[in-house]
PDB file of N, CA and C in Angstrom:
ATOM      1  N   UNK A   1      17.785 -73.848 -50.748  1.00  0.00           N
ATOM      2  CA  UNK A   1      16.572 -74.184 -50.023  1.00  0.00           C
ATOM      3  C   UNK A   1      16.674 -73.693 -48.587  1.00  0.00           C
ATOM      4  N   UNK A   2      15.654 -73.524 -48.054  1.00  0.00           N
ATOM      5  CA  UNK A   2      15.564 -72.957 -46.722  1.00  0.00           C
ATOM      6  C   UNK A   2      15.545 -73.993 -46.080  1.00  0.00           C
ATOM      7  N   UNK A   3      14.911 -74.128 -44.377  1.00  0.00           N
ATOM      8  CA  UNK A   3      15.124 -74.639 -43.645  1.00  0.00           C
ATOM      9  C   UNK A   3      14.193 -75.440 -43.707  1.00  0.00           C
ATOM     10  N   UNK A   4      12.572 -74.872 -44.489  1.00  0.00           N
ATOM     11  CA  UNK A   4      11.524 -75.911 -44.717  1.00  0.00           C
ATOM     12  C   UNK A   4      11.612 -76.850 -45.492  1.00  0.00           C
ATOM     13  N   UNK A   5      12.425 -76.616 -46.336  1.00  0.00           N
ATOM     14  CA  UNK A   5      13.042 -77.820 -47.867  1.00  0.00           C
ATOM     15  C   UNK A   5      11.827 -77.202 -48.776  1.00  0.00           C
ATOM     16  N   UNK A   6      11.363 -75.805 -48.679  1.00  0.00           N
ATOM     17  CA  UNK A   6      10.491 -75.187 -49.919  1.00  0.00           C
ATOM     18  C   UNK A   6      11.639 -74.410 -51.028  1.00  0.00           C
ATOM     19  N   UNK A   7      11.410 -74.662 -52.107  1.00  0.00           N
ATOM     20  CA  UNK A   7      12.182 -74.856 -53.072  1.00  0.00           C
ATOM     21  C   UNK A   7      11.716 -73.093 -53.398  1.00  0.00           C
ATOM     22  N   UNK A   8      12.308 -72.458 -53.200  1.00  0.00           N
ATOM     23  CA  UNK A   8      11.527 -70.667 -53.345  1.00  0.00           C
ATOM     24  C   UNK A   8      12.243 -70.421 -54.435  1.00  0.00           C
ATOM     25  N   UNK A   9      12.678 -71.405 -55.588  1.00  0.00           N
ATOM     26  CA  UNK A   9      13.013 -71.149 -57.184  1.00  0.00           C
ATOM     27  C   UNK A   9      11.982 -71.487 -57.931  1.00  0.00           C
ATOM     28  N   UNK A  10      10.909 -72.308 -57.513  1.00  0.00           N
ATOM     29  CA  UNK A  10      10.023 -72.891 -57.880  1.00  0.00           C
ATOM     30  C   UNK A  10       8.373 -71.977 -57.673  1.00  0.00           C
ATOM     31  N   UNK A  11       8.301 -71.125 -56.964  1.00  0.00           N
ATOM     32  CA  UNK A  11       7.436 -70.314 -56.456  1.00  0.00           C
ATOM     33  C   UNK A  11       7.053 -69.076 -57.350  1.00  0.00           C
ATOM     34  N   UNK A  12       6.084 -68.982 -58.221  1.00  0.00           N
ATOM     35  CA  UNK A  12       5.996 -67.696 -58.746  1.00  0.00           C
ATOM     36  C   UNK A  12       5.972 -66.663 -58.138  1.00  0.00           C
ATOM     37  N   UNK A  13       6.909 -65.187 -58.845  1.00  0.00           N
ATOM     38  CA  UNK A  13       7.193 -64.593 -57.898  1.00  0.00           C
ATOM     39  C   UNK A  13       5.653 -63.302 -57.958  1.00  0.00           C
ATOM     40  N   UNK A  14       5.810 -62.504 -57.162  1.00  0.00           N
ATOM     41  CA  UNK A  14       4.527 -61.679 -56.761  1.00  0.00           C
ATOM     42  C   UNK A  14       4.224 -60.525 -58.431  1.00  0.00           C
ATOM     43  N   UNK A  15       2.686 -60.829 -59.062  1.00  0.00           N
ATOM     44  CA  UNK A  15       2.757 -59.699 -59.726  1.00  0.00           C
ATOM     45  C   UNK A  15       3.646 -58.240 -60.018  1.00  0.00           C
ATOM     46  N   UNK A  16       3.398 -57.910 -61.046  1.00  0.00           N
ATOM     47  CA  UNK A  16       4.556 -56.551 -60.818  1.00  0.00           C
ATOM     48  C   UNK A  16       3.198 -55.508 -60.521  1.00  0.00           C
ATOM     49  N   UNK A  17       2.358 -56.183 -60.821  1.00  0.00           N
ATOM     50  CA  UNK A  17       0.954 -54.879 -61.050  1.00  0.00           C
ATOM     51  C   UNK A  17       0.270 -54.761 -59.631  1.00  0.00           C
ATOM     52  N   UNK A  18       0.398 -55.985 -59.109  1.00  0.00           N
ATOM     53  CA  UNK A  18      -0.199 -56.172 -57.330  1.00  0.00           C
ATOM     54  C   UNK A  18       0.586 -55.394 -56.557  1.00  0.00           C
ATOM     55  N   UNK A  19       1.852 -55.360 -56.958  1.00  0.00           N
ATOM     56  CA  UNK A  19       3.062 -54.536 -55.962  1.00  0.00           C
ATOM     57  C   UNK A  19       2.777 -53.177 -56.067  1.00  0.00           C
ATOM     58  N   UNK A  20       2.812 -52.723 -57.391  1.00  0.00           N
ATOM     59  CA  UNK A  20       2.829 -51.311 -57.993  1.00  0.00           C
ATOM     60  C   UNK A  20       1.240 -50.826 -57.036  1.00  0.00           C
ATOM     61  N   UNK A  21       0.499 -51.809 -56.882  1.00  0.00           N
ATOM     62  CA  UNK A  21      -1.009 -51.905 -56.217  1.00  0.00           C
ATOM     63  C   UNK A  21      -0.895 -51.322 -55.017  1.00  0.00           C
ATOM     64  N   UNK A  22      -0.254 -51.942 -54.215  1.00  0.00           N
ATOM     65  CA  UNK A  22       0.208 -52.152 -52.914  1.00  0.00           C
ATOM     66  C   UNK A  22       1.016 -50.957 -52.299  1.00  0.00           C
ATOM     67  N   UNK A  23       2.178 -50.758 -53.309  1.00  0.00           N
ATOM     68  CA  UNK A  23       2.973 -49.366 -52.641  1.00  0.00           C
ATOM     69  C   UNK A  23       1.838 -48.068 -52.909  1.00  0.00           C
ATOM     70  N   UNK A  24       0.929 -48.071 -54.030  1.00  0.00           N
ATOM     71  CA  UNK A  24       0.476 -47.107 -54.223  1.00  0.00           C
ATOM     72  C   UNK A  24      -0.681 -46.311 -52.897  1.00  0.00           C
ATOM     73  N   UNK A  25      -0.845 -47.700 -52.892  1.00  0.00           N
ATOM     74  CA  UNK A  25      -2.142 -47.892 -51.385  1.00  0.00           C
ATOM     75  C   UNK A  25      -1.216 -47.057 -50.390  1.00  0.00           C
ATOM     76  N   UNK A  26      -0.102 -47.729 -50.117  1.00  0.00           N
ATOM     77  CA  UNK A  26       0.693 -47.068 -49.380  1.00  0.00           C
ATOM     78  C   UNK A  26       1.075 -46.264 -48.908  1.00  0.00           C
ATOM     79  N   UNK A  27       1.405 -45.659 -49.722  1.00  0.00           N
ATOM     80  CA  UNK A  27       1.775 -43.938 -50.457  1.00  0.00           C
ATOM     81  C   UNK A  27       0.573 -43.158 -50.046  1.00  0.00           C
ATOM     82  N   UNK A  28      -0.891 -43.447 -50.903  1.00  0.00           N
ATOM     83  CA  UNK A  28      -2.114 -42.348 -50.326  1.00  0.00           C
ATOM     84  C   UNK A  28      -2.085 -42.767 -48.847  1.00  0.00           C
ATOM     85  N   UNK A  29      -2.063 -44.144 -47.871  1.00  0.00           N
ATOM     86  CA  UNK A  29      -2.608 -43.668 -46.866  1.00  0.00           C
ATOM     87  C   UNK A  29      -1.260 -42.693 -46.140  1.00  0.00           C
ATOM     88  N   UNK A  30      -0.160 -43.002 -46.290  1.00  0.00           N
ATOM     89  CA  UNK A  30       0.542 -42.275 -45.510  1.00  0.00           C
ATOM     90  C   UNK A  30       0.825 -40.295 -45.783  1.00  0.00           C
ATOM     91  N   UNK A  31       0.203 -40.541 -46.796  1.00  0.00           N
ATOM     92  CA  UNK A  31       0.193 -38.911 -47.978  1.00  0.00           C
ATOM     93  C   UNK A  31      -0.977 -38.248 -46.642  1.00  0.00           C
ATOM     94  N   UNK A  32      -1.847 -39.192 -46.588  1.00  0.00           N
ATOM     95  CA  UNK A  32      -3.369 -38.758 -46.078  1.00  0.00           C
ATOM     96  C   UNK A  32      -2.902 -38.545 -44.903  1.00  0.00           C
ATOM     97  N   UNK A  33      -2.562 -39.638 -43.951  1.00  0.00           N
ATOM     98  CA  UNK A  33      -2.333 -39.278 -42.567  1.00  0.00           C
ATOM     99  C   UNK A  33      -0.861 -38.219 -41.959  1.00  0.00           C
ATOM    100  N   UNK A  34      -0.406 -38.039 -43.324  1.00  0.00           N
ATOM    101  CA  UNK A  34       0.558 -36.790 -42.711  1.00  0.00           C
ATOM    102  C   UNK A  34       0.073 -36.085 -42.701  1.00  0.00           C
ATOM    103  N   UNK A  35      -1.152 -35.672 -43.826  1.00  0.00           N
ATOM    104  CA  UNK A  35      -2.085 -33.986 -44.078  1.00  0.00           C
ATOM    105  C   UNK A  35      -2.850 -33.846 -43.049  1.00  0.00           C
ATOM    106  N   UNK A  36      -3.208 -34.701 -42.349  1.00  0.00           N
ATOM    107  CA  UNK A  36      -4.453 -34.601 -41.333  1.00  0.00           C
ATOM    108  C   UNK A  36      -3.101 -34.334 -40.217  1.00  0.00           C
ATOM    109  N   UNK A  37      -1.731 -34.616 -39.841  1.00  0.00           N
ATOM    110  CA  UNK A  37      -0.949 -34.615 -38.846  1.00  0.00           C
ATOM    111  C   UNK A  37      -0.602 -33.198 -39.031  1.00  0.00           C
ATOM    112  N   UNK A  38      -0.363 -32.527 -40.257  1.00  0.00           N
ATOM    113  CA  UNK A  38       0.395 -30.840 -40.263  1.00  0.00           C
ATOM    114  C   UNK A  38      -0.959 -29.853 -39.890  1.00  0.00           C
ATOM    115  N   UNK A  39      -2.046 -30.820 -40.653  1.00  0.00           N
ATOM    116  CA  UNK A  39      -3.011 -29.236 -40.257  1.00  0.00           C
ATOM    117  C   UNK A  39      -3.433 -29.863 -38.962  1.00  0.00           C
ATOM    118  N   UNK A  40      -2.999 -30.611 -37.602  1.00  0.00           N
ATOM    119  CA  UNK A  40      -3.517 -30.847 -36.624  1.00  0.00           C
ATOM    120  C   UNK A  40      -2.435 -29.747 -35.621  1.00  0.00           C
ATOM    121  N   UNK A  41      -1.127 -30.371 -36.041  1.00  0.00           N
ATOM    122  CA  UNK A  41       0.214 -29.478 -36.055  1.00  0.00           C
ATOM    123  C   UNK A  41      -0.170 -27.994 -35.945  1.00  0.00           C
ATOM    124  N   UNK A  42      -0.554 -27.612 -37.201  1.00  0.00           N
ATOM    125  CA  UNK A  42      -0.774 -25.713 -37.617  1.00  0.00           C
ATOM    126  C   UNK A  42      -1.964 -25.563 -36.936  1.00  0.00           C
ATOM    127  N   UNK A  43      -2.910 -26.304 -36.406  1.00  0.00           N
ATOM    128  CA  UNK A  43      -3.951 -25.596 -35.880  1.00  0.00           C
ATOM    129  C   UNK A  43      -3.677 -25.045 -34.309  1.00  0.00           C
ATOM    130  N   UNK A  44      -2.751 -26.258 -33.760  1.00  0.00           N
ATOM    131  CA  UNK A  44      -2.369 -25.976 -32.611  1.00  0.00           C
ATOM    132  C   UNK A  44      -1.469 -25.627 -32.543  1.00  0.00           C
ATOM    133  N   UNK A  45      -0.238 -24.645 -33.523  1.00  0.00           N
ATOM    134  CA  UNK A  45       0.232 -24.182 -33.564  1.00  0.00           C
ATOM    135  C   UNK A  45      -0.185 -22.390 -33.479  1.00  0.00           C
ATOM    136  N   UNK A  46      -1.297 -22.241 -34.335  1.00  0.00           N
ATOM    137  CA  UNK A  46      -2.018 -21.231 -34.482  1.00  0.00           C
ATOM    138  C   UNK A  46      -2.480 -20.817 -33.009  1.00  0.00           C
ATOM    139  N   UNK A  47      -3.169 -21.530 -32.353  1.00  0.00           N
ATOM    140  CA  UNK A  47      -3.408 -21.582 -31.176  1.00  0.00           C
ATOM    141  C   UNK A  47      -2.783 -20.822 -30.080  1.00  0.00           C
ATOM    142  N   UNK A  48      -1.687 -21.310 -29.737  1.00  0.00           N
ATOM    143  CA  UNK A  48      -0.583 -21.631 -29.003  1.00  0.00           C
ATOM    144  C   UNK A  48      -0.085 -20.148 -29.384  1.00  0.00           C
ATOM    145  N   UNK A  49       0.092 -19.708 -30.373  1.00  0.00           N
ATOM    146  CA  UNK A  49       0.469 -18.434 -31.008  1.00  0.00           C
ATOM    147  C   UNK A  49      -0.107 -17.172 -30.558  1.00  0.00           C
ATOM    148  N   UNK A  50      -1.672 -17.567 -30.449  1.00  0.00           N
ATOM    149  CA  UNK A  50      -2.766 -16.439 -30.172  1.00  0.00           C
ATOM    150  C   UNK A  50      -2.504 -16.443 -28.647  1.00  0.00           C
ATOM    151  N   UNK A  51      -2.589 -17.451 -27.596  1.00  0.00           N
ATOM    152  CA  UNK A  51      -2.032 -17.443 -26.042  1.00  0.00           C
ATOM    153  C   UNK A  51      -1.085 -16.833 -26.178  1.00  0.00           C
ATOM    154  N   UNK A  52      -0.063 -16.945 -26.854  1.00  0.00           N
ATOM    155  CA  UNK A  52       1.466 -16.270 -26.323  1.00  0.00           C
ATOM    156  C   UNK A  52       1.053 -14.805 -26.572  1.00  0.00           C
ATOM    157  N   UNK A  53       0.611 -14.275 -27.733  1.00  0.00           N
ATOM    158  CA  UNK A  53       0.233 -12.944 -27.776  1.00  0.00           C
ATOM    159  C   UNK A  53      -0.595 -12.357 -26.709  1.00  0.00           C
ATOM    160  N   UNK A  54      -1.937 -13.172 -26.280  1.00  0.00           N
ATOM    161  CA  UNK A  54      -2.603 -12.147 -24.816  1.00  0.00           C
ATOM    162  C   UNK A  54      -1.664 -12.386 -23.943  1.00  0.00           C
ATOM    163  N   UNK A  55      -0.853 -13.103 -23.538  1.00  0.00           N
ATOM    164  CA  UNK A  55       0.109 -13.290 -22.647  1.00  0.00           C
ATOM    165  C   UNK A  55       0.914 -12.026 -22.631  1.00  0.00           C
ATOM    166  N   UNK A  56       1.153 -11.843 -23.531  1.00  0.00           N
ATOM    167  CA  UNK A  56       2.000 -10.978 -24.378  1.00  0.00           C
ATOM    168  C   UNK A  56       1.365  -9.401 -24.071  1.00  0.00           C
ATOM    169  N   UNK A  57       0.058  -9.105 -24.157  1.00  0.00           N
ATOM    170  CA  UNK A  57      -0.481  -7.854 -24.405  1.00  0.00           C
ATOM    171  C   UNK A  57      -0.593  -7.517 -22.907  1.00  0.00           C
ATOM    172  N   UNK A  58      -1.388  -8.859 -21.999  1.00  0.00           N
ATOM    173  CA  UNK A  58      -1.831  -8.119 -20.660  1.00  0.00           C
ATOM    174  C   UNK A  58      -0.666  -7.580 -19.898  1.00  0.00           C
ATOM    175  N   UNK A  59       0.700  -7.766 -19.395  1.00  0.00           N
ATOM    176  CA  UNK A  59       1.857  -7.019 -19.423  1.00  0.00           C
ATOM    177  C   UNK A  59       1.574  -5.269 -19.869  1.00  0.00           C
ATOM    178  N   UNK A  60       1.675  -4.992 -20.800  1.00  0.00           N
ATOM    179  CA  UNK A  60       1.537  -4.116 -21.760  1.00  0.00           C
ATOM    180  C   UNK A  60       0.142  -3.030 -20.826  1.00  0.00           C
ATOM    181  N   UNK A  61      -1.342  -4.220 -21.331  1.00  0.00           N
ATOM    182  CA  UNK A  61      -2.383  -3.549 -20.723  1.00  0.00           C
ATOM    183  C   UNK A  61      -2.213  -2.860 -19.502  1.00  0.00           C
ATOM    184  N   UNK A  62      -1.805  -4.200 -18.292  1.00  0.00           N
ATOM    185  CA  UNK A  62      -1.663  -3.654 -17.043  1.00  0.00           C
ATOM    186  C   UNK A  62      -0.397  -2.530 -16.646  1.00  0.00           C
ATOM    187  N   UNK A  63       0.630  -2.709 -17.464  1.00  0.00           N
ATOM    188  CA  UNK A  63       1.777  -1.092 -17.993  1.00  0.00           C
ATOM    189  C   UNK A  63       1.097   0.381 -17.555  1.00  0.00           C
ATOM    190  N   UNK A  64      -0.139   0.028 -18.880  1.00  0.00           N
ATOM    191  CA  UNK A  64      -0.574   1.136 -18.998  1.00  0.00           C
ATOM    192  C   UNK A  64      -1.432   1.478 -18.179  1.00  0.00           C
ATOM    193  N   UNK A  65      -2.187   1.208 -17.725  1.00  0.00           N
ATOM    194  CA  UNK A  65      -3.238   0.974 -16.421  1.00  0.00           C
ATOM    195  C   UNK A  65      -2.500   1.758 -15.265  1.00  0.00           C
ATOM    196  N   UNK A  66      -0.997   1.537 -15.061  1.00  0.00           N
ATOM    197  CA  UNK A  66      -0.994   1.577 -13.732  1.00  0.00           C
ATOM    198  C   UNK A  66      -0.199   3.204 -13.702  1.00  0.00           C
ATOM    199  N   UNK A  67       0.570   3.362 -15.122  1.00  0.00           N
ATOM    200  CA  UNK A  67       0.837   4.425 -15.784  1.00  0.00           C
ATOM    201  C   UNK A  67      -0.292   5.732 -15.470  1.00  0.00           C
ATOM    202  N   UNK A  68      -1.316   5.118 -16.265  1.00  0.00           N
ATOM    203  CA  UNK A  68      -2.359   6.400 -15.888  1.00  0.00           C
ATOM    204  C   UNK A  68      -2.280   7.032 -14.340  1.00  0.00           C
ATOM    205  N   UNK A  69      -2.401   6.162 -13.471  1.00  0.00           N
ATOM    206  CA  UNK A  69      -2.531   6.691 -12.233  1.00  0.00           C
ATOM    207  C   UNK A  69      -1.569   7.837 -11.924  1.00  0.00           C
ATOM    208  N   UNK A  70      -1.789   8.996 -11.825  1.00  0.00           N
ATOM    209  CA  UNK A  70      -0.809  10.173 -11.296  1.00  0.00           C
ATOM    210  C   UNK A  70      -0.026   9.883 -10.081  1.00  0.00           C
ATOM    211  N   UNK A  71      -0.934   8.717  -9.312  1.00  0.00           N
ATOM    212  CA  UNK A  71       0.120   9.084  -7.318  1.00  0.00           C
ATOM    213  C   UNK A  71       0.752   8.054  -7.481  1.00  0.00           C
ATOM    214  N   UNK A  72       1.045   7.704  -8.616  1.00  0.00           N
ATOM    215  CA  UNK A  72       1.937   6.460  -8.753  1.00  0.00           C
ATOM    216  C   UNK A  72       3.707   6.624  -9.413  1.00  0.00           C
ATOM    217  N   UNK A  73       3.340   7.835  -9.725  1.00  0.00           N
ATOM    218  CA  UNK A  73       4.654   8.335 -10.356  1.00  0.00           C
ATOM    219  C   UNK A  73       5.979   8.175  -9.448  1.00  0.00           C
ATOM    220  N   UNK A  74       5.481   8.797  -7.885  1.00  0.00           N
ATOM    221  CA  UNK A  74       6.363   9.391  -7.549  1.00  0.00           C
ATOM    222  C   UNK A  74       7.335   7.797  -6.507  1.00  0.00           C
ATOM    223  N   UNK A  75       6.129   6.943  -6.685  1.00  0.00           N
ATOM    224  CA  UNK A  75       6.993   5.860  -5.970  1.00  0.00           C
ATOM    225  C   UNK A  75       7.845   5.125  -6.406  1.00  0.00           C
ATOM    226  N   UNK A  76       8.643   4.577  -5.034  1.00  0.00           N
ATOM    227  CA  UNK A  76      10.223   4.083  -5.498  1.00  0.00           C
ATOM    228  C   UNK A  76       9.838   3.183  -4.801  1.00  0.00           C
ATOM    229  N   UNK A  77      10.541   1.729  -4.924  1.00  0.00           N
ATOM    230  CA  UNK A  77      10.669   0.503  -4.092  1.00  0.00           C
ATOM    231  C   UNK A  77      12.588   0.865  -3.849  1.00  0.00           C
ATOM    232  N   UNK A  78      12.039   1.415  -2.284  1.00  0.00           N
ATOM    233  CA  UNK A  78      13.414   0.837  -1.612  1.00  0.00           C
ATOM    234  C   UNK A  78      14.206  -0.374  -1.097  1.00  0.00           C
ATOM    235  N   UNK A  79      13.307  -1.369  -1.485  1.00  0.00           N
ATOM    236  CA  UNK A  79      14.617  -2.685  -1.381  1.00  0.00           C
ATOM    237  C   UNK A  79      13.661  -3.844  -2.744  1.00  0.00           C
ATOM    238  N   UNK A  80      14.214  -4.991  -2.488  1.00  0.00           N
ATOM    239  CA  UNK A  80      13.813  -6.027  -3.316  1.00  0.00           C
ATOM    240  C   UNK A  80      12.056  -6.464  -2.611  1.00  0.00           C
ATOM    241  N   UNK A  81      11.090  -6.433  -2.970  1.00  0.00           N
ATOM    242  CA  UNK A  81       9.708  -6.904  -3.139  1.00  0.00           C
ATOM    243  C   UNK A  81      10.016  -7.863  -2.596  1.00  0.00           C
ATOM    244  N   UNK A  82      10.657  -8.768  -2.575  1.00  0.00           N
ATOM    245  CA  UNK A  82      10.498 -10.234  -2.908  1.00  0.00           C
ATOM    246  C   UNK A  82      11.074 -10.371  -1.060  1.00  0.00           C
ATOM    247  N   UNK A  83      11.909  -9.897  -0.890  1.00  0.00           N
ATOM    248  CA  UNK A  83      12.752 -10.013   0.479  1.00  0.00           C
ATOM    249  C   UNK A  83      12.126  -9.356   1.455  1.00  0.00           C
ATOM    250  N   UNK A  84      11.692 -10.079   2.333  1.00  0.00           N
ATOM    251  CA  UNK A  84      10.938  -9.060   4.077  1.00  0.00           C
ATOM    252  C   UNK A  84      12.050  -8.651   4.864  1.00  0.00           C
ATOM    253  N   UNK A  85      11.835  -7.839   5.658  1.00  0.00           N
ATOM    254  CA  UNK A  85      12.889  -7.518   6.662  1.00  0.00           C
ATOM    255  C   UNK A  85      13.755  -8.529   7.574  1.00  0.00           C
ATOM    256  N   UNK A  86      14.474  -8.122   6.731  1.00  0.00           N
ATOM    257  CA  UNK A  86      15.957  -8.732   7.723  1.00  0.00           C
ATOM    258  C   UNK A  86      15.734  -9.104   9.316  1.00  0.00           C
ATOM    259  N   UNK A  87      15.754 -10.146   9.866  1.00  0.00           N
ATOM    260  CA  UNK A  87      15.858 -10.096  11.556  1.00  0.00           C
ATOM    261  C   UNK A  87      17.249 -10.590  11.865  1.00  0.00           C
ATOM    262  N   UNK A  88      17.757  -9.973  12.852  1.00  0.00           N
ATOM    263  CA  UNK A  88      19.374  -9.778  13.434  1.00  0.00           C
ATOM    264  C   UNK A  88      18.924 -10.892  14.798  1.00  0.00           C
ATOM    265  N   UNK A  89      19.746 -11.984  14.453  1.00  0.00           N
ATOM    266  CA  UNK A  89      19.851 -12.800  15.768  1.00  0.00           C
ATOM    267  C   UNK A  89      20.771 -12.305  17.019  1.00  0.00           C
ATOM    268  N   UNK A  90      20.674 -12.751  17.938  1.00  0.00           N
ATOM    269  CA  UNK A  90      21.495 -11.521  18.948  1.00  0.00           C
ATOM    270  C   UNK A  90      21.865 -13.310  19.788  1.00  0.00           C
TER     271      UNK A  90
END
């Protein structure tokens, strides 16, 4: 006996057909809400796929773009872009 003094030998126990009921319920909703979770998944996966590719192409586009230009051939970057001229403290 438990702590209530309910005698749970005495208690019929749960259908076998209500259970079999119950997991089945179970089963479709979670069947259902995974299918609606992968194609939510693959759509924005798909997505995400097509960005990385123009991401991907304009590189490429602007390549070629700058390619065409003839007076562009002949230039060189003599130091790093990124770095301005050095100033010498005295």
């Amino acid at each position: 006996m438990d702590e209530d003094s309910i005698d749970l030998t005495r208690i019929p126990a749960i259908q076998q057909k209500r259970t079999v009921a119950f997991l089945n319920q179970f089963v479709v909703h979670t069947v259902h809400f995974l299918n609606r979770f992968s194609t939510a998944c693959e759509e924005k996966l798909a997505e995400l796929f097509l960005r990385i590719q123009q991401i991907e192409t304009t590189p490429n586009i602007l390549d070629a773009k700058l390619s065409s230009i003839p007076s562009l051939g002949d230039v060189t970057l003599g130091g790093s872009p990124l770095c301005g001229p050095s100033v010498a403290n005295d």
